[in-house]
N, C-alpha and C. Protein backbone atom coordinates (compact mmCIF):
# COMPACT_ATOMS: atom_id res chain seq x y z
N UNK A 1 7.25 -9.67 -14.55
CA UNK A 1 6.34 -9.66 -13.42
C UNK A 1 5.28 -8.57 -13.61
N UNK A 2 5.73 -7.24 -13.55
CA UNK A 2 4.58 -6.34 -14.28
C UNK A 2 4.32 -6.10 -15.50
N UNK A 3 3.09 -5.84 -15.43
CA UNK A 3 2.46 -5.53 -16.87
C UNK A 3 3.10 -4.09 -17.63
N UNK A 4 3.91 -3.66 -17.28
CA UNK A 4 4.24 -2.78 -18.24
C UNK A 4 6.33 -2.58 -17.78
N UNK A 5 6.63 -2.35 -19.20
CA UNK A 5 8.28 -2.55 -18.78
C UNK A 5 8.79 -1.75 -17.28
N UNK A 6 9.78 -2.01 -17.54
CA UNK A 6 10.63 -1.68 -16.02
C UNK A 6 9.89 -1.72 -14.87
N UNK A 7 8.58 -1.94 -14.54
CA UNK A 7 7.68 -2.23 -13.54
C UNK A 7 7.56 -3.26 -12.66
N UNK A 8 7.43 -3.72 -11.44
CA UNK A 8 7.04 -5.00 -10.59
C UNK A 8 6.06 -4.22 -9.75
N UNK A 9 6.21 -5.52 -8.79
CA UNK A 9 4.90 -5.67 -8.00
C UNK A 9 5.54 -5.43 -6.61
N UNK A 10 5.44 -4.48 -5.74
CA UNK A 10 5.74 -3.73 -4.45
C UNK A 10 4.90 -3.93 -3.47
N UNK A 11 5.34 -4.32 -2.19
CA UNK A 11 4.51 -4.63 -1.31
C UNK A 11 5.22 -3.71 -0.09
N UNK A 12 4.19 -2.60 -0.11
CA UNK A 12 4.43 -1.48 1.11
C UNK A 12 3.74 -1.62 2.31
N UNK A 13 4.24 -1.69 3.13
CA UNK A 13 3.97 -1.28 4.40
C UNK A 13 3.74 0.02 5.30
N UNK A 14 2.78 0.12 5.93
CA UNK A 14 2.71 0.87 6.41
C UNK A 14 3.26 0.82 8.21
N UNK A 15 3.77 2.18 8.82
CA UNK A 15 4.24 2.36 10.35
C UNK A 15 2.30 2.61 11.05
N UNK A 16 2.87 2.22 12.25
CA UNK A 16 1.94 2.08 13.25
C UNK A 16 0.69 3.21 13.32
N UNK A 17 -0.48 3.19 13.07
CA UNK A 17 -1.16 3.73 12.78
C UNK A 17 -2.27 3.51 14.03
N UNK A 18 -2.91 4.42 14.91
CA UNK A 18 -3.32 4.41 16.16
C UNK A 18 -5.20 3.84 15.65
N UNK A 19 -5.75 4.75 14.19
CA UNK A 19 -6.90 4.65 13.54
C UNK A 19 -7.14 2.63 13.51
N UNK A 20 -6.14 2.94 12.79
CA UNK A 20 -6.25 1.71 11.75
C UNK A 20 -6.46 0.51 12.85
N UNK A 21 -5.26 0.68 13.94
CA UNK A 21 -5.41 -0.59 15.51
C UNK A 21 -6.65 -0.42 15.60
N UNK A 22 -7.65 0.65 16.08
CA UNK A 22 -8.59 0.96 16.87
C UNK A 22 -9.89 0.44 15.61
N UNK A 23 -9.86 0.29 14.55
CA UNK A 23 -10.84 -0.53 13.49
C UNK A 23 -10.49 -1.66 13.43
N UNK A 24 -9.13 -2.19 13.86
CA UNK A 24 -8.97 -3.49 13.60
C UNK A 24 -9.32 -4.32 14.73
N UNK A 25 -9.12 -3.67 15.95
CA UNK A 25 -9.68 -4.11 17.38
C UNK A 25 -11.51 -4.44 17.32
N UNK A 26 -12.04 -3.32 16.99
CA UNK A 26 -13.18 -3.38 16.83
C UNK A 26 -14.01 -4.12 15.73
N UNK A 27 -13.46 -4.68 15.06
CA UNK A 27 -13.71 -5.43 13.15
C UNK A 27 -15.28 -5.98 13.76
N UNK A 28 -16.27 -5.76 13.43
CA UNK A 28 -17.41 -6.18 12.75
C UNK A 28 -17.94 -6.41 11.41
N UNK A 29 -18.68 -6.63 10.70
CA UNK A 29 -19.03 -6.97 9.53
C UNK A 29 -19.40 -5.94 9.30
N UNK A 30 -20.05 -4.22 10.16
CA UNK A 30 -19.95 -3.38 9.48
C UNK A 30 -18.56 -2.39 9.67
N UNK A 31 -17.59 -2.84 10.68
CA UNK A 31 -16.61 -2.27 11.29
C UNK A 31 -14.91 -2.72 9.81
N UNK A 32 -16.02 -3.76 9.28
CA UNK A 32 -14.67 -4.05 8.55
C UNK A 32 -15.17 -3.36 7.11
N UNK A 33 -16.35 -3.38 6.86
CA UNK A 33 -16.27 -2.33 5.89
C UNK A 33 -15.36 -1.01 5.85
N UNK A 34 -15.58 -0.43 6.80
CA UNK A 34 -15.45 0.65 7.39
C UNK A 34 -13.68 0.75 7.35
N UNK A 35 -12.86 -0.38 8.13
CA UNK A 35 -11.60 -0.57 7.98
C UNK A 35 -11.06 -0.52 6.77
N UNK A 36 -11.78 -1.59 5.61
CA UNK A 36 -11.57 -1.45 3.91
C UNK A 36 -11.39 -0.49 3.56
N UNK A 37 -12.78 0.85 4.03
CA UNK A 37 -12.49 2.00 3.13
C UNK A 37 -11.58 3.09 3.86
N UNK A 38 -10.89 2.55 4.99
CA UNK A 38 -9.96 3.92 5.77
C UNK A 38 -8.99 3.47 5.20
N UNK A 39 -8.64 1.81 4.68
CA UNK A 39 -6.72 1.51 4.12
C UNK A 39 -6.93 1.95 2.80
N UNK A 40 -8.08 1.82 2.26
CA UNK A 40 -8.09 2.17 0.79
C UNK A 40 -8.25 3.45 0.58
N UNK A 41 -8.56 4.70 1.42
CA UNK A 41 -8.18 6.00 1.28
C UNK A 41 -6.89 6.35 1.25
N UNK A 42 -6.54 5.84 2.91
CA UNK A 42 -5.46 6.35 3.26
C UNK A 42 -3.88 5.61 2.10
N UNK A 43 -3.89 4.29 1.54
CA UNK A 43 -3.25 3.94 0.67
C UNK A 43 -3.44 4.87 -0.67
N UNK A 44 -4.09 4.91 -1.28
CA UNK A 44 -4.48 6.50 -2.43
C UNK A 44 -3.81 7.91 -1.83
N UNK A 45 -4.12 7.87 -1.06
CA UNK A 45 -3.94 9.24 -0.96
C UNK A 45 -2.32 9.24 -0.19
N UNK A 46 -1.39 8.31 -0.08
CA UNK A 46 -0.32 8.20 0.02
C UNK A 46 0.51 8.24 -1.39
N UNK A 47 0.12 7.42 -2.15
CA UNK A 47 0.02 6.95 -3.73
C UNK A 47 0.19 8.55 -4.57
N UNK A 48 -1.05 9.32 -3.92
CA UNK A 48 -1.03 10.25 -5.18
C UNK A 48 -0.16 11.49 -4.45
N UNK A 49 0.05 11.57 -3.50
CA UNK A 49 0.83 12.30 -2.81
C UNK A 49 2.43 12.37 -3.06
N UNK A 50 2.95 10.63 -2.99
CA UNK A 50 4.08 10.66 -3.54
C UNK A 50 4.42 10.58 -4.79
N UNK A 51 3.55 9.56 -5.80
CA UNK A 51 4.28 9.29 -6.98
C UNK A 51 3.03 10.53 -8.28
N UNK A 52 3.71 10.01 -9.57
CA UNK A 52 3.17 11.02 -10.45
C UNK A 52 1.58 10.35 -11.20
N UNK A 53 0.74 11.20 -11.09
CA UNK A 53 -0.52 10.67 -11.06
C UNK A 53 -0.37 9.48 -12.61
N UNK A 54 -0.85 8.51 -12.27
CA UNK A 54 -0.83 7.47 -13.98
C UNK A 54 -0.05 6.53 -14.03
N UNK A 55 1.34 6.39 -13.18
CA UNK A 55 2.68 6.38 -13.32
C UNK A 55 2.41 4.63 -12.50
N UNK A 56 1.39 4.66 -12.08
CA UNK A 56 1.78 3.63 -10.75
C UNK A 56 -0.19 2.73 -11.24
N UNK A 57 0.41 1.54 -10.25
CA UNK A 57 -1.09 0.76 -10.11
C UNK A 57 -1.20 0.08 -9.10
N UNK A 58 -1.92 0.57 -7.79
CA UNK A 58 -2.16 -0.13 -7.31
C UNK A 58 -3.17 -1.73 -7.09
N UNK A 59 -2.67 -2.42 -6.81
CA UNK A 59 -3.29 -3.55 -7.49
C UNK A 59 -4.11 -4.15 -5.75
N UNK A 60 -4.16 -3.86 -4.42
CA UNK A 60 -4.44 -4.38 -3.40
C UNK A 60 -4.59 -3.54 -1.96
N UNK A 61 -5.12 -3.28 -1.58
CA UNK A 61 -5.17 -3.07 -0.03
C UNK A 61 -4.91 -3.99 1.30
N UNK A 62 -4.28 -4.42 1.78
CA UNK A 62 -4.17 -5.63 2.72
C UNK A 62 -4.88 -4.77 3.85
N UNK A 63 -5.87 -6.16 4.40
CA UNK A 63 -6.34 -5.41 5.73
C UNK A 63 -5.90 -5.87 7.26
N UNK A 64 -5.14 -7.42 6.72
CA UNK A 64 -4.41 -8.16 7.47
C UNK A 64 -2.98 -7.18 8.36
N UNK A 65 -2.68 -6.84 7.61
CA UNK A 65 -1.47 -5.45 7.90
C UNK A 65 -1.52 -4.59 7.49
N UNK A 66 -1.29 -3.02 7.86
CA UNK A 66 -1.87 -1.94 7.26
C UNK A 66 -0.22 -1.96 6.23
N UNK A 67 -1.07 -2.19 4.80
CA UNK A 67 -0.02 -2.01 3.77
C UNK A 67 -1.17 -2.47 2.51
N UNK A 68 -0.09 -2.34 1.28
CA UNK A 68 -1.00 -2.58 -0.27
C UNK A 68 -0.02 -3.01 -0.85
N UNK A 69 -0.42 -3.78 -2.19
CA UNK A 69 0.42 -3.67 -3.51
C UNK A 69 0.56 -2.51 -4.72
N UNK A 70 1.69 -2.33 -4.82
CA UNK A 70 1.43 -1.40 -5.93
C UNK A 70 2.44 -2.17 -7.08
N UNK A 71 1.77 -1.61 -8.36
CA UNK A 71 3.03 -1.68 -9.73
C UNK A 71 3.61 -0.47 -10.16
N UNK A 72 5.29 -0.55 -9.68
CA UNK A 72 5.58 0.41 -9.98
C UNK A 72 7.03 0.37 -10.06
N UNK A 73 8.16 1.37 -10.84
CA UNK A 73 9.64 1.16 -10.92
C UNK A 73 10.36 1.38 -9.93
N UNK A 74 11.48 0.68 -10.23
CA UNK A 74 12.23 1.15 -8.62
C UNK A 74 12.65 2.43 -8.47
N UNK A 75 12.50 3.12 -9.06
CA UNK A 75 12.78 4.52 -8.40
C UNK A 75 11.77 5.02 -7.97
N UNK A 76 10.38 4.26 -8.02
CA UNK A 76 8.79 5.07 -7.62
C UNK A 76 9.56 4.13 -6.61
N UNK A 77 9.72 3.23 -6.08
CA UNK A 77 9.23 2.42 -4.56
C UNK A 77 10.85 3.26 -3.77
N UNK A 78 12.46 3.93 -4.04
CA UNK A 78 12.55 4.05 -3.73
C UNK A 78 11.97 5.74 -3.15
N UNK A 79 11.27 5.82 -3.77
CA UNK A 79 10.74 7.45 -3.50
C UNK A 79 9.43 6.90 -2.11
N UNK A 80 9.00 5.54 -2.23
CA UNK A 80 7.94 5.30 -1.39
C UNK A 80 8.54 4.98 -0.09
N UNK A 81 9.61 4.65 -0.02
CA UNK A 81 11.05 4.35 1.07
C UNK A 81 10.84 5.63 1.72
N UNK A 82 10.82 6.46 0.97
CA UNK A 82 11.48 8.19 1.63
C UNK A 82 10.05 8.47 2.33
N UNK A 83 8.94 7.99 1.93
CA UNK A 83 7.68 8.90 2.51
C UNK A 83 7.27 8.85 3.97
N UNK A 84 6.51 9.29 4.32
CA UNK A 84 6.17 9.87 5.62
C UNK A 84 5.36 8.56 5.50
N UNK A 85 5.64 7.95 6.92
CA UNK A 85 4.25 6.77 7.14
C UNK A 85 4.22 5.26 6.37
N UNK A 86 5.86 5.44 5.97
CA UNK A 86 6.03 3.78 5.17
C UNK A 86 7.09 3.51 6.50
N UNK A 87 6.83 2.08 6.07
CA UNK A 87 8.01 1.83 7.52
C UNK A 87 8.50 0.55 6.18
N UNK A 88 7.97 0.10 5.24
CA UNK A 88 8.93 -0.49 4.58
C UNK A 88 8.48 -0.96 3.23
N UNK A 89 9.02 -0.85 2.09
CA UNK A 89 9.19 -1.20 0.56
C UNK A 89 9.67 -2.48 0.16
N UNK A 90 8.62 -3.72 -0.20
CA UNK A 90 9.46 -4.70 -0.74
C UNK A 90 9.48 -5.00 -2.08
N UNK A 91 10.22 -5.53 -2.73
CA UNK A 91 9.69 -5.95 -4.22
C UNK A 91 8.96 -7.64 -4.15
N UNK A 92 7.91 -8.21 -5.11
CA UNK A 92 7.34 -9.70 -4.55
C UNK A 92 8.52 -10.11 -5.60
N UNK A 93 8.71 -11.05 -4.35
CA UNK A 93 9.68 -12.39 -5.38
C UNK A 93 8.81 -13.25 -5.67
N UNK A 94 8.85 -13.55 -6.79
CA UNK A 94 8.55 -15.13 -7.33
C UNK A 94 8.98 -16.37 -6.78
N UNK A 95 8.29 -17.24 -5.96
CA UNK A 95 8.95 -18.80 -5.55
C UNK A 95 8.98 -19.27 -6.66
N UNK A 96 10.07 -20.18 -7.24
CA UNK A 96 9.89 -21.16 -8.07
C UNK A 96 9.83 -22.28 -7.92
C-alpha cells in the first residue's frame, strides 16, 4: 500500500475544533481558500510536532472533516493516537 516498506496510508482525524466549524459555517469561494490553508497548517504543524521530520508523508488535507492522510508506520500513527487534538487514527483498507 505505501510507497516505502513498513509504511501505509493513515487517515487521522481530528477532535472538535471551534476555528475550523466557524470557516466551515462561513465557506465562500474566498472563505474556503482560507479553510484549505488553516487544515493544511494546522495538519503540518501537528505532523512535525509529533513525528520525526522526513519520516512521514502526508499525502491529503480533507476539508470535508477536519482530518488528512498521512504515510506512515504503525508506530508513527500509534504515536499520532497519543497526540493532543487527534480524536482518531485509522489505517485505509483496501476494498477488494
Amino acid at each position: 500500500m505505501g510507497s516505502s516498506p513498513n509504511t501505509d496510508i493513515y487517515f487521522v482525524f481530528m477532535n472538535y475544533d471551534p476555528e475550523y466549524q466557524r470557516l466551515q459555517a462561513g465557506r465562500t469561494k474566498r472563505g474556503a481558500n482560507e479553510l484549505d490553508l488553516y487544515l493544511s497548517k494546522k495538519h503540518d504543524e501537528l505532523l512535525k510536532s509529533t513525528l520525526e521530520p522526513g519520516s512521514y508523508r502526508k499525502t491529503l488535507s480533507l476539508v470535508i472533516v477536519d482530518g488528512f492522510a498521512v504515510e506512515i508506520t504503525a508506530d508513527q500513527a500509534n504515536a499520532l493516537r497519543s497526540a493532543n487534538g487527534v480524536r482518531l487514527v485509522e489505517k485505509n483498507q483496501e476494498v477488494a
